[in-house]
PDB file of N, CA and C in Angstrom:
ATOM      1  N   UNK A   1      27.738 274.493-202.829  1.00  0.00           N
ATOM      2  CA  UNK A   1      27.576 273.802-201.557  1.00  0.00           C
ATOM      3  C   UNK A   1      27.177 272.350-201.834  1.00  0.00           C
ATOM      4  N   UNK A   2      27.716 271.456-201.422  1.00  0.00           N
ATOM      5  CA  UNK A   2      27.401 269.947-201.513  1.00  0.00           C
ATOM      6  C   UNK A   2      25.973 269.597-201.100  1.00  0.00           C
ATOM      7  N   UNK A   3      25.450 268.830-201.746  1.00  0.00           N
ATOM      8  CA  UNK A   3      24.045 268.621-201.121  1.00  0.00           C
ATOM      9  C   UNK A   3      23.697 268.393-199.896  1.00  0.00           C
ATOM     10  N   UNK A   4      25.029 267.347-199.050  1.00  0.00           N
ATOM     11  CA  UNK A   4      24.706 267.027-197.625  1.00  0.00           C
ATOM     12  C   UNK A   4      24.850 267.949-196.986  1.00  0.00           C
ATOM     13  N   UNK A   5      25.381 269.272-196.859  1.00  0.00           N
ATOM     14  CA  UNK A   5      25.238 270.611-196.732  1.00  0.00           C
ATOM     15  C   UNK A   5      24.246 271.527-196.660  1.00  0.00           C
ATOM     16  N   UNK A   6      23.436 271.040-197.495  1.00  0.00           N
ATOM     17  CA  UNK A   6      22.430 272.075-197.535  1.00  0.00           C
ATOM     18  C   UNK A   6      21.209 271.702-196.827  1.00  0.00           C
ATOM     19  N   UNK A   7      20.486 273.071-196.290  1.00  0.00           N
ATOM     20  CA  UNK A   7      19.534 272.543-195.260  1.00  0.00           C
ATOM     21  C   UNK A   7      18.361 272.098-196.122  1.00  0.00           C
ATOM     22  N   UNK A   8      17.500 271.667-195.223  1.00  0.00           N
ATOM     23  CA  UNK A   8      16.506 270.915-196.313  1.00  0.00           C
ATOM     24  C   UNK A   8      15.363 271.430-195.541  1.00  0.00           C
ATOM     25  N   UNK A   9      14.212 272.239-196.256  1.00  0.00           N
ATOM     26  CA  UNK A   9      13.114 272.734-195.658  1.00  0.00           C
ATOM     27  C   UNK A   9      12.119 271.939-195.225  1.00  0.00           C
ATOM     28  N   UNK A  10      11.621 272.093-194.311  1.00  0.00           N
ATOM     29  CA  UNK A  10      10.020 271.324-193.379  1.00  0.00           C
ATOM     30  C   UNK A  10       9.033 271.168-194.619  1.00  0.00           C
ATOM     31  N   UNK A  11       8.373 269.821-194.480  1.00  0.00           N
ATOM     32  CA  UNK A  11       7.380 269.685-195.346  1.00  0.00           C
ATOM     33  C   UNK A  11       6.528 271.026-195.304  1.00  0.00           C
ATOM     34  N   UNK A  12       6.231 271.164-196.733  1.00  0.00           N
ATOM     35  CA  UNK A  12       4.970 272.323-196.227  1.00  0.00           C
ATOM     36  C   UNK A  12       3.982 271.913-195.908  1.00  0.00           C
ATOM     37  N   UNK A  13       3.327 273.345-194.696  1.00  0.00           N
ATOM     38  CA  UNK A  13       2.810 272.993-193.702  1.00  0.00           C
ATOM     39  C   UNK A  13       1.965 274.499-193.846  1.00  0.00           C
ATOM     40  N   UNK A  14       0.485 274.537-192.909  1.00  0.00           N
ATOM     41  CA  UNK A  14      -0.069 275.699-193.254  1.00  0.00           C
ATOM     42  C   UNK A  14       0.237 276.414-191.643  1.00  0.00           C
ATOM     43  N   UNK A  15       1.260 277.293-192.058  1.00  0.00           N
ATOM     44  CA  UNK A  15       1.653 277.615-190.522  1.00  0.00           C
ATOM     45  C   UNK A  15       0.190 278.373-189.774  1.00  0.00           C
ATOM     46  N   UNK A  16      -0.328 279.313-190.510  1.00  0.00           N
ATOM     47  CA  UNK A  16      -1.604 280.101-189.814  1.00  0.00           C
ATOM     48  C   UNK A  16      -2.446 279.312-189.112  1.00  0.00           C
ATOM     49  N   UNK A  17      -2.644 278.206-189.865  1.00  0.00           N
ATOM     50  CA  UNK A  17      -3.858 276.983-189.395  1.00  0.00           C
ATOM     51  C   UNK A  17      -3.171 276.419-188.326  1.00  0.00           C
ATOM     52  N   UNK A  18      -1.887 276.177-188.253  1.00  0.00           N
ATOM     53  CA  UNK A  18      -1.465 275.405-187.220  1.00  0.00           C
ATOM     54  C   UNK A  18      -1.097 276.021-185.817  1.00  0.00           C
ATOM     55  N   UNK A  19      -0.924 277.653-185.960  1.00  0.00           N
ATOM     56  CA  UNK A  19      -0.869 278.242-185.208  1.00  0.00           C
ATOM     57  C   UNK A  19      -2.358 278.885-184.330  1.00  0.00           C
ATOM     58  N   UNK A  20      -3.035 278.830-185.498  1.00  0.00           N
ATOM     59  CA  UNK A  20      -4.450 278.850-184.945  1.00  0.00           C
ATOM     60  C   UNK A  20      -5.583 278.009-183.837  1.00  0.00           C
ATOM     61  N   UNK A  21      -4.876 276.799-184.575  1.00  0.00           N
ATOM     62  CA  UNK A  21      -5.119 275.294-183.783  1.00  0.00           C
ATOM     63  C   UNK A  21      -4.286 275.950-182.171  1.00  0.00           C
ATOM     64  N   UNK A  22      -3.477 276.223-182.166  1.00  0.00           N
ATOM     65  CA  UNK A  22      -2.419 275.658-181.201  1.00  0.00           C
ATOM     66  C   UNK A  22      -2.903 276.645-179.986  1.00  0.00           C
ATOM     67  N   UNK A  23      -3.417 278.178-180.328  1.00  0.00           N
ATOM     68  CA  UNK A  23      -3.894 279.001-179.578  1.00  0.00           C
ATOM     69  C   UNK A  23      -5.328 278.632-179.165  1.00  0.00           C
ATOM     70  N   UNK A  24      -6.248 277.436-180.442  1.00  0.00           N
ATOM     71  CA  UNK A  24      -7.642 277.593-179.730  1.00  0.00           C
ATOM     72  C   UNK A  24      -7.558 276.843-178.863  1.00  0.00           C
ATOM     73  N   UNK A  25      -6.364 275.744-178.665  1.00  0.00           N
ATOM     74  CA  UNK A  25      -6.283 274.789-177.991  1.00  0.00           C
ATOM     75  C   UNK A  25      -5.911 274.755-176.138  1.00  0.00           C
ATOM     76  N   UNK A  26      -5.341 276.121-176.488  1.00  0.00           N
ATOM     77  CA  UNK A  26      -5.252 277.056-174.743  1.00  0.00           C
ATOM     78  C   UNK A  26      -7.045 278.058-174.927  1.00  0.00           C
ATOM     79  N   UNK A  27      -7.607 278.042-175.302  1.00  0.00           N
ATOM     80  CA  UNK A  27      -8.847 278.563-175.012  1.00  0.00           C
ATOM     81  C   UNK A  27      -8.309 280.198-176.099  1.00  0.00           C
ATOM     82  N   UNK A  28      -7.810 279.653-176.786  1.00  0.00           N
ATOM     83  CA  UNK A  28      -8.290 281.599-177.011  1.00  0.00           C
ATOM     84  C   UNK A  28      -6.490 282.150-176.497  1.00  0.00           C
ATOM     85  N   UNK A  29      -5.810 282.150-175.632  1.00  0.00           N
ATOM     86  CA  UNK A  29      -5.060 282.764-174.652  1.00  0.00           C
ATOM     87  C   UNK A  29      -3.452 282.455-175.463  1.00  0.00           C
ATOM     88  N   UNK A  30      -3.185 283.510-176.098  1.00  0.00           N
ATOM     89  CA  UNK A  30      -2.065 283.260-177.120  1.00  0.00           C
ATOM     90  C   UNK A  30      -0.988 283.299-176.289  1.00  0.00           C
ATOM     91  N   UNK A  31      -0.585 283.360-175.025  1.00  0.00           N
ATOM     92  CA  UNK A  31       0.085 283.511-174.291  1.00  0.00           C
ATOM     93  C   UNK A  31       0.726 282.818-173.803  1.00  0.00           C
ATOM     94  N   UNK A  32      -0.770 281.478-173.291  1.00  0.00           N
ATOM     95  CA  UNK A  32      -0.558 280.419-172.488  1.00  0.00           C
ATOM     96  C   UNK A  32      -0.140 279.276-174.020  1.00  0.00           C
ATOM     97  N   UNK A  33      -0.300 279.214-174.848  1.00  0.00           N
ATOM     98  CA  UNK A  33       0.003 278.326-175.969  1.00  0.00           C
ATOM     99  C   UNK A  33       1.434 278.581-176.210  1.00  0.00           C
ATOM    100  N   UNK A  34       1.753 279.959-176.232  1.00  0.00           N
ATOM    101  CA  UNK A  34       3.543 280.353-176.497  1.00  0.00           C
ATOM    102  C   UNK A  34       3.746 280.047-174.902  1.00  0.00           C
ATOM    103  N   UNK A  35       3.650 279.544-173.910  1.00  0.00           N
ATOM    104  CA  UNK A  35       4.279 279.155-172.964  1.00  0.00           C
ATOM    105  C   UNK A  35       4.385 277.434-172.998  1.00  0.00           C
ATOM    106  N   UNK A  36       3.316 277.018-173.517  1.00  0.00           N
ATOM    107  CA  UNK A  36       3.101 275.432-173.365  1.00  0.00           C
ATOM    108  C   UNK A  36       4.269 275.157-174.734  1.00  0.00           C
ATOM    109  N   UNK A  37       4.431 276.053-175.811  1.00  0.00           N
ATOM    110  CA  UNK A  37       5.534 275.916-177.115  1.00  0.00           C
ATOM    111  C   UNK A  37       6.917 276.049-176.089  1.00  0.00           C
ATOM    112  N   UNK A  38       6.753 277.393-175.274  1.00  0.00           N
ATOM    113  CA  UNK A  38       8.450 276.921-175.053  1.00  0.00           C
ATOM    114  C   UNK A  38       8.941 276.230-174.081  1.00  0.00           C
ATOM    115  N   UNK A  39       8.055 275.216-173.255  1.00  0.00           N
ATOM    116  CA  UNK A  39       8.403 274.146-172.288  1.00  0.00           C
ATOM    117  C   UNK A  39       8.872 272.955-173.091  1.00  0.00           C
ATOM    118  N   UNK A  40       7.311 272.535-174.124  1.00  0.00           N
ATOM    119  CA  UNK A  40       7.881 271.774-174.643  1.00  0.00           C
ATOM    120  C   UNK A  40       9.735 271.391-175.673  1.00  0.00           C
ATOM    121  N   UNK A  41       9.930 272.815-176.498  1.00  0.00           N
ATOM    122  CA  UNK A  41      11.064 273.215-176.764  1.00  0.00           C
ATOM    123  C   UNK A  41      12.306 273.115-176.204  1.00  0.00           C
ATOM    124  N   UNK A  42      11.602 273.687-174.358  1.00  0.00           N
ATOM    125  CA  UNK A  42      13.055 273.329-173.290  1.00  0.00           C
ATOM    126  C   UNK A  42      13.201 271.587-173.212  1.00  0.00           C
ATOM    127  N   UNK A  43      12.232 271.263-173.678  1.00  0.00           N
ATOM    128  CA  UNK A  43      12.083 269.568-172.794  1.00  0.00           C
ATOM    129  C   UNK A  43      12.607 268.752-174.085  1.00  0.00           C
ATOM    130  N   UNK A  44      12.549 269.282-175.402  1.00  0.00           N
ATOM    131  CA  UNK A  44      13.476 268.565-176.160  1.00  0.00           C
ATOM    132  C   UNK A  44      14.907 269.351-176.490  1.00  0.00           C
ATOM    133  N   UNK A  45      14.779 270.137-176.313  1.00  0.00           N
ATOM    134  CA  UNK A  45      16.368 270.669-176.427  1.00  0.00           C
ATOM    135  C   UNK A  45      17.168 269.772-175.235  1.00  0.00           C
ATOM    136  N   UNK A  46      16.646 269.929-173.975  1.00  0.00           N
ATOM    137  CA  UNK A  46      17.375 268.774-172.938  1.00  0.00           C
ATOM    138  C   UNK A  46      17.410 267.202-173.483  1.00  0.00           C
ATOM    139  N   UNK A  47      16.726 266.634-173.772  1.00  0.00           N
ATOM    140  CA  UNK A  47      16.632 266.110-174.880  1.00  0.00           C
ATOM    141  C   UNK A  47      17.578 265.112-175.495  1.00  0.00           C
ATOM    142  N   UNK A  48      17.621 266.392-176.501  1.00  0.00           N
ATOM    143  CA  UNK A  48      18.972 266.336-177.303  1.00  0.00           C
ATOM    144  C   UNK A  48      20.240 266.422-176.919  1.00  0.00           C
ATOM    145  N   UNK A  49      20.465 267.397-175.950  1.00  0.00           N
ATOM    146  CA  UNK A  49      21.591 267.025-174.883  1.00  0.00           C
ATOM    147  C   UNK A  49      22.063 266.160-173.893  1.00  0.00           C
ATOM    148  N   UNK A  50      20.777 264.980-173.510  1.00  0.00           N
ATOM    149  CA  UNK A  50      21.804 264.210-173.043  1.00  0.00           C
ATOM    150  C   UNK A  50      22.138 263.075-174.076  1.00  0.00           C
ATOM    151  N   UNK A  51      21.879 262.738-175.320  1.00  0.00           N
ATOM    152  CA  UNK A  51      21.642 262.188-176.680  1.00  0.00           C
ATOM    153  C   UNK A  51      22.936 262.389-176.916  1.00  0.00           C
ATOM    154  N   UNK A  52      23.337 263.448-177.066  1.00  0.00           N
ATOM    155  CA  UNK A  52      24.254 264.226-177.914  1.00  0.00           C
ATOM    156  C   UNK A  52      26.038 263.647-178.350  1.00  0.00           C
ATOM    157  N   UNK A  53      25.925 263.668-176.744  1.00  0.00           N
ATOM    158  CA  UNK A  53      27.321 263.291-176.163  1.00  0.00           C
ATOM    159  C   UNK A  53      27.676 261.383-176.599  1.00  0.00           C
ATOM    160  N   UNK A  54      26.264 261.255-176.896  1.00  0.00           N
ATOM    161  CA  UNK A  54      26.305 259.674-177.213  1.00  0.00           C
ATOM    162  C   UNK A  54      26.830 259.297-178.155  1.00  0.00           C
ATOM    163  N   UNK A  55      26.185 260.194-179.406  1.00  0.00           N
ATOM    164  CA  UNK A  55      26.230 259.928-180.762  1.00  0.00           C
ATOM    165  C   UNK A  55      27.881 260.345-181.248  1.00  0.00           C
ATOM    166  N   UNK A  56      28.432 259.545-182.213  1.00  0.00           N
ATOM    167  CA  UNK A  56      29.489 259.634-182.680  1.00  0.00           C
ATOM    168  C   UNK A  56      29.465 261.165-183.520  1.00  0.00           C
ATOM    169  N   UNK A  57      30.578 261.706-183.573  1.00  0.00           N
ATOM    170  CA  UNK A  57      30.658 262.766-184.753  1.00  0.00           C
ATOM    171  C   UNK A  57      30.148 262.444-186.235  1.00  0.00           C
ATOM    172  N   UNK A  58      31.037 261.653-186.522  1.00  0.00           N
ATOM    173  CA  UNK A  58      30.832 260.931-187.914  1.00  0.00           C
ATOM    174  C   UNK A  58      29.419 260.446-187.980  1.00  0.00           C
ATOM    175  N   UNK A  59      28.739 259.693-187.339  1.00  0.00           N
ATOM    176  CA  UNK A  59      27.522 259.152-187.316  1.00  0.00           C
ATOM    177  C   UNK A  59      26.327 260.189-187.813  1.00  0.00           C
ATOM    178  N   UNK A  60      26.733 261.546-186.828  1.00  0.00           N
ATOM    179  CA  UNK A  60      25.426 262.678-186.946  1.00  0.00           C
ATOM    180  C   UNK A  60      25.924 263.591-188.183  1.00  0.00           C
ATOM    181  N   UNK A  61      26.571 262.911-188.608  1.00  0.00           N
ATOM    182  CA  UNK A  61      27.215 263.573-190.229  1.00  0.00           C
ATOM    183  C   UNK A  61      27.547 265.495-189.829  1.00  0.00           C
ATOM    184  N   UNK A  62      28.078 265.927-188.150  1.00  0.00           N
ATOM    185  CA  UNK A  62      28.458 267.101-188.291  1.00  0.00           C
ATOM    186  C   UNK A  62      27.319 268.271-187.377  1.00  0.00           C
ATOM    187  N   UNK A  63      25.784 267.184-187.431  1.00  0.00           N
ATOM    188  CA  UNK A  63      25.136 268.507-186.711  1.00  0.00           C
ATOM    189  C   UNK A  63      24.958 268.642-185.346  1.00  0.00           C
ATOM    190  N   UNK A  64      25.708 268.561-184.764  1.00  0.00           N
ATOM    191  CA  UNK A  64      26.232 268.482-183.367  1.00  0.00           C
ATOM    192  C   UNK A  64      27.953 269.113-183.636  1.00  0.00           C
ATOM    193  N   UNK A  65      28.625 269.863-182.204  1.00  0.00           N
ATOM    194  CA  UNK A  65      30.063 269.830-181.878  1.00  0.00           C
ATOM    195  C   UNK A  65      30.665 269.069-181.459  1.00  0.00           C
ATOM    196  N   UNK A  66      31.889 268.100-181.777  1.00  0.00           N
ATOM    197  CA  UNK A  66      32.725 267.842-181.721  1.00  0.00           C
ATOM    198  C   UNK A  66      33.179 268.342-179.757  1.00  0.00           C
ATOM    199  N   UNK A  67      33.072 267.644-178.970  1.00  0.00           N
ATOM    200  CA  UNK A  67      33.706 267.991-177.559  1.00  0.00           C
ATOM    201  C   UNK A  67      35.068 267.920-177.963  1.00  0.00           C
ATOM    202  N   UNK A  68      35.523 269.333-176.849  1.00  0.00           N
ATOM    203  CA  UNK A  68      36.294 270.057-176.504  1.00  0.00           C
ATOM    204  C   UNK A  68      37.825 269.018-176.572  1.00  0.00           C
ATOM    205  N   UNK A  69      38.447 268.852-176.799  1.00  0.00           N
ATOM    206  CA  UNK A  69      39.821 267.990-176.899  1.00  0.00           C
ATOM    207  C   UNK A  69      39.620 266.783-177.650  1.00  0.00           C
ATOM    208  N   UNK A  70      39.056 266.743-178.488  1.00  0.00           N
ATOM    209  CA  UNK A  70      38.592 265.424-178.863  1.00  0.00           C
ATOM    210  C   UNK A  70      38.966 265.893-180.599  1.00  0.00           C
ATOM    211  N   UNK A  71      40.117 264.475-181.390  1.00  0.00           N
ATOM    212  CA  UNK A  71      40.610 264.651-181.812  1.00  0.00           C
ATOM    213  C   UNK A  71      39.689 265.106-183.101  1.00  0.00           C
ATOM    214  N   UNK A  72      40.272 265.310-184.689  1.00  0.00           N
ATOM    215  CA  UNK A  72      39.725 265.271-186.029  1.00  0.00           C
ATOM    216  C   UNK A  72      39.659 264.304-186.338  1.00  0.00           C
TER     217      UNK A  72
END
């Protein structure tokens, strides 16, 4: 696989600690922290979609699709 190919892993990071943080930070309530994770998540995935359509193919070197009729 070519190097620009290959995915490249997240700095390491101490996920327990950060997940720990993230729950004391809703009080305790692991619930309300996995709800405040997947708003924020929806709010950059939208995001990235209206971005998306901007950016050239070639430019994002591929990690995005190519719209629908749009040549090689």
């Amino acid at each position: 696989m070519p190097a620009e190919q290959q995915q490249v892993d997240p700095p390491a990071m101490d996920w327990d600690r950060a997940t720990d943080k993230a729950i004391e930070t809703y009080g305790g309530d692991a619930r309300e922290a996995v709800k405040a994770l997947l708003v924020a998540n929806a709010s950059l995935e939208r995001e990235v979609a209206l971005w998306a359509p901007a950016v050239s193919y070639g430019f994002s070197r591929g990690w995005h699709r190519r719209r629908r009729g749009e040549a090689d």
